[in-house]
C-alpha atoms as a PDB file:
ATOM      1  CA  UNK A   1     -28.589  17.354  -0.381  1.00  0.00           C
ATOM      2  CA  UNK A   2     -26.862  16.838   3.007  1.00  0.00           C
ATOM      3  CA  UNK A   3     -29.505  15.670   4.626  1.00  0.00           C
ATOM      4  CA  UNK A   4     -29.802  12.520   2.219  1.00  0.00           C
ATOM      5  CA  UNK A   5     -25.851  11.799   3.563  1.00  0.00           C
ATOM      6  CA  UNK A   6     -26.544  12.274   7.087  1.00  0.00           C
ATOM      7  CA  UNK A   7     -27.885   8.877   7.765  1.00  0.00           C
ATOM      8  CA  UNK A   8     -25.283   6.642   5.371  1.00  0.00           C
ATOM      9  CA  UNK A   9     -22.662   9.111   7.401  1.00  0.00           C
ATOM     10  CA  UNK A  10     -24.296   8.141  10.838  1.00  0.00           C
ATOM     11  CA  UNK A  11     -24.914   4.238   9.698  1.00  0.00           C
ATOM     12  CA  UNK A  12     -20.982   4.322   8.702  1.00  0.00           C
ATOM     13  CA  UNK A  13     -19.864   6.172  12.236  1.00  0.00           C
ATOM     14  CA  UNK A  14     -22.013   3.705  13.854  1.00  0.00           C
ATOM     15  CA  UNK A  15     -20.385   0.952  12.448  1.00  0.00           C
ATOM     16  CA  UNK A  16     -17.033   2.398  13.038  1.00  0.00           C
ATOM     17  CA  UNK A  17     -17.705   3.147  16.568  1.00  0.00           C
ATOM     18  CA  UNK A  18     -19.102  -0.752  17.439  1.00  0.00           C
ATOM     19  CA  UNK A  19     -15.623  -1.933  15.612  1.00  0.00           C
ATOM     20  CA  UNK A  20     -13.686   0.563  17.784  1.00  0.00           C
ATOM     21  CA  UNK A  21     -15.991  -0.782  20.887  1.00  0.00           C
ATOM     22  CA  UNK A  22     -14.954  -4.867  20.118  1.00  0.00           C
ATOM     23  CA  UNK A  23     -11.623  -4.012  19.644  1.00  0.00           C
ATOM     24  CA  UNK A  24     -11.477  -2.322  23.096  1.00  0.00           C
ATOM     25  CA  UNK A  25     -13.134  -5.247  24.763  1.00  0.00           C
ATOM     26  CA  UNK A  26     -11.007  -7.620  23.139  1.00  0.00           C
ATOM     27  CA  UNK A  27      -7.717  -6.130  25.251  1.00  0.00           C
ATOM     28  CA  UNK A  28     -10.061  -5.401  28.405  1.00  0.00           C
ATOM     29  CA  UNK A  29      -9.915  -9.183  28.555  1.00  0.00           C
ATOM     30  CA  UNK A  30      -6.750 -10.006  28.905  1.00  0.00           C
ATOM     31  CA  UNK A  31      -4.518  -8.897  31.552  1.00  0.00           C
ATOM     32  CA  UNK A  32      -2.877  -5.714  31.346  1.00  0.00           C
ATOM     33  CA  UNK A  33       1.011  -6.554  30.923  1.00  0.00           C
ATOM     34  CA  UNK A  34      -0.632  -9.122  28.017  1.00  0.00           C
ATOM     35  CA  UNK A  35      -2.545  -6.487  26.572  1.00  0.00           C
ATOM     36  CA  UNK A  36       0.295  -4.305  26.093  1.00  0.00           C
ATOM     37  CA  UNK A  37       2.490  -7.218  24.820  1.00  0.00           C
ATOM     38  CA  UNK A  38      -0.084  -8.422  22.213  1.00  0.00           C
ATOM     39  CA  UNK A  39      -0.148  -4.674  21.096  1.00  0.00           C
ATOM     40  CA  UNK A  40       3.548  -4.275  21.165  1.00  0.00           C
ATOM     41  CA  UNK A  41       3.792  -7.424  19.061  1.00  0.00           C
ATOM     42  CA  UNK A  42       1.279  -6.658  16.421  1.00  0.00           C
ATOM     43  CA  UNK A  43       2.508  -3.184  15.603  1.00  0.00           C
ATOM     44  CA  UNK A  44       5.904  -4.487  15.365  1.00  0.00           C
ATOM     45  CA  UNK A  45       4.542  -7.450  12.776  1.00  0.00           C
ATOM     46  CA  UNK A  46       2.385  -4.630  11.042  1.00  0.00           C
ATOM     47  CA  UNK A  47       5.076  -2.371  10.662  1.00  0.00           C
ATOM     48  CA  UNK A  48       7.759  -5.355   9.480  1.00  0.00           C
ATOM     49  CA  UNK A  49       4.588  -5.571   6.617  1.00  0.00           C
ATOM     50  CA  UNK A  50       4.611  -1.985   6.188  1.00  0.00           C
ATOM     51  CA  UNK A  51       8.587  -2.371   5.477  1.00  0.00           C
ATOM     52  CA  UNK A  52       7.930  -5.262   3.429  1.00  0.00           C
ATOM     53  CA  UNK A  53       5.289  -3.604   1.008  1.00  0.00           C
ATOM     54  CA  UNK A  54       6.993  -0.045   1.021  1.00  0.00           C
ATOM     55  CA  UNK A  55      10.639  -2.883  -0.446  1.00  0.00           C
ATOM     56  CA  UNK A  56       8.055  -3.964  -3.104  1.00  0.00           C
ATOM     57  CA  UNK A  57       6.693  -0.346  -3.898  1.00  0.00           C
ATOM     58  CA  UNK A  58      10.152   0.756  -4.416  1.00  0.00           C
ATOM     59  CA  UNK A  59      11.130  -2.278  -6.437  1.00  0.00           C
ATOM     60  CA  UNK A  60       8.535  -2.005  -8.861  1.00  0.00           C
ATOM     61  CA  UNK A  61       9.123   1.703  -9.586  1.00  0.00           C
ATOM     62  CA  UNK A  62      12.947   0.783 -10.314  1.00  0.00           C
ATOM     63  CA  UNK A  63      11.883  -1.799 -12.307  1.00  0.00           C
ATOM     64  CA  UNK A  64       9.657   0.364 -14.234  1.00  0.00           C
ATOM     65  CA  UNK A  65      12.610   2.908 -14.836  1.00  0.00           C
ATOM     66  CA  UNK A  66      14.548   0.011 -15.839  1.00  0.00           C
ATOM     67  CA  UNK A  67      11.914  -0.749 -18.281  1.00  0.00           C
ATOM     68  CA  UNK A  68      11.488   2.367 -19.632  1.00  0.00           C
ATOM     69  CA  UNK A  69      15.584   3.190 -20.219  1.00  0.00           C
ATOM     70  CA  UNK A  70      15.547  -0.365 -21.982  1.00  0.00           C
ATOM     71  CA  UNK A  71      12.972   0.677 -24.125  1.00  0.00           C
ATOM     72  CA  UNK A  72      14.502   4.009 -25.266  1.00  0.00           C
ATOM     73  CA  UNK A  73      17.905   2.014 -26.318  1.00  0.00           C
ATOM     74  CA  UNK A  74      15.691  -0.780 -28.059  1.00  0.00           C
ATOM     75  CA  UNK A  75      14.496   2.370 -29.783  1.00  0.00           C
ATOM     76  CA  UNK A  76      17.527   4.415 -30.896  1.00  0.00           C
ATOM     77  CA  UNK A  77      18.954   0.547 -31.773  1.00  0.00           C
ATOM     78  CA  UNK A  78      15.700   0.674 -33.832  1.00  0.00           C
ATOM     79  CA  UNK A  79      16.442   4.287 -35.283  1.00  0.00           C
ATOM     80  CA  UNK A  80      19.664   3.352 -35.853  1.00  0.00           C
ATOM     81  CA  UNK A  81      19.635   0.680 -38.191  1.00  0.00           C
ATOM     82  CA  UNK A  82      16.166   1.866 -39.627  1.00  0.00           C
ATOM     83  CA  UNK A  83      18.849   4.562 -40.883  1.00  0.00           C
ATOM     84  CA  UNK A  84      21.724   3.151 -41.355  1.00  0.00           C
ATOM     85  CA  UNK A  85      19.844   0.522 -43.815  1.00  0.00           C
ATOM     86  CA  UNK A  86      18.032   3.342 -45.683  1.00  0.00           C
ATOM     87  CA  UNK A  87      21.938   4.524 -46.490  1.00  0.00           C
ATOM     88  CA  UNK A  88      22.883   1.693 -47.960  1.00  0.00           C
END
């Protein structure tokens, strides 16, 4: 059974590795102080995204919670006069 992954495993490592090869030559290009710059800059963008998306994460999960605590009084109001109604 391994043997029918090998070459999907190789084709995908293959792949990867001509990727990993361009990206390489595209900062071989460019001097080296550039190079470093342009690196410098885009981690610092990709990490103000990473900030950005982890804000969002968090916001929807508190927004969830809020949902679900709203829900729970909407259903003891529920309970409550479902109750109070059958009293009267």
């Amino acid at each position: 059974m391994e043997d029918a992954r090998d070459p999907l495993k190789n084709a995908a490592e293959a792949v990867c590795d001509g990727l990993r090869q361009i990206g390489d030559f595209s900062y071989a290009i460019l001097p080296k102080d550039i190079a470093h710059a342009l690196g410098d800059f885009k981690k610092a963008f990709l990490g103000q995204v990473r900030n950005a998306l982890d804000m969002e994460i968090d916001w929807i999960g508190e927004r969830v919670a809020g949902g679900d605590k709203l829900r729970d009084e909407w259903r003891e109001k529920c309970q409550h006069n479902a109750s109070s109604d059958s009293v009267s």
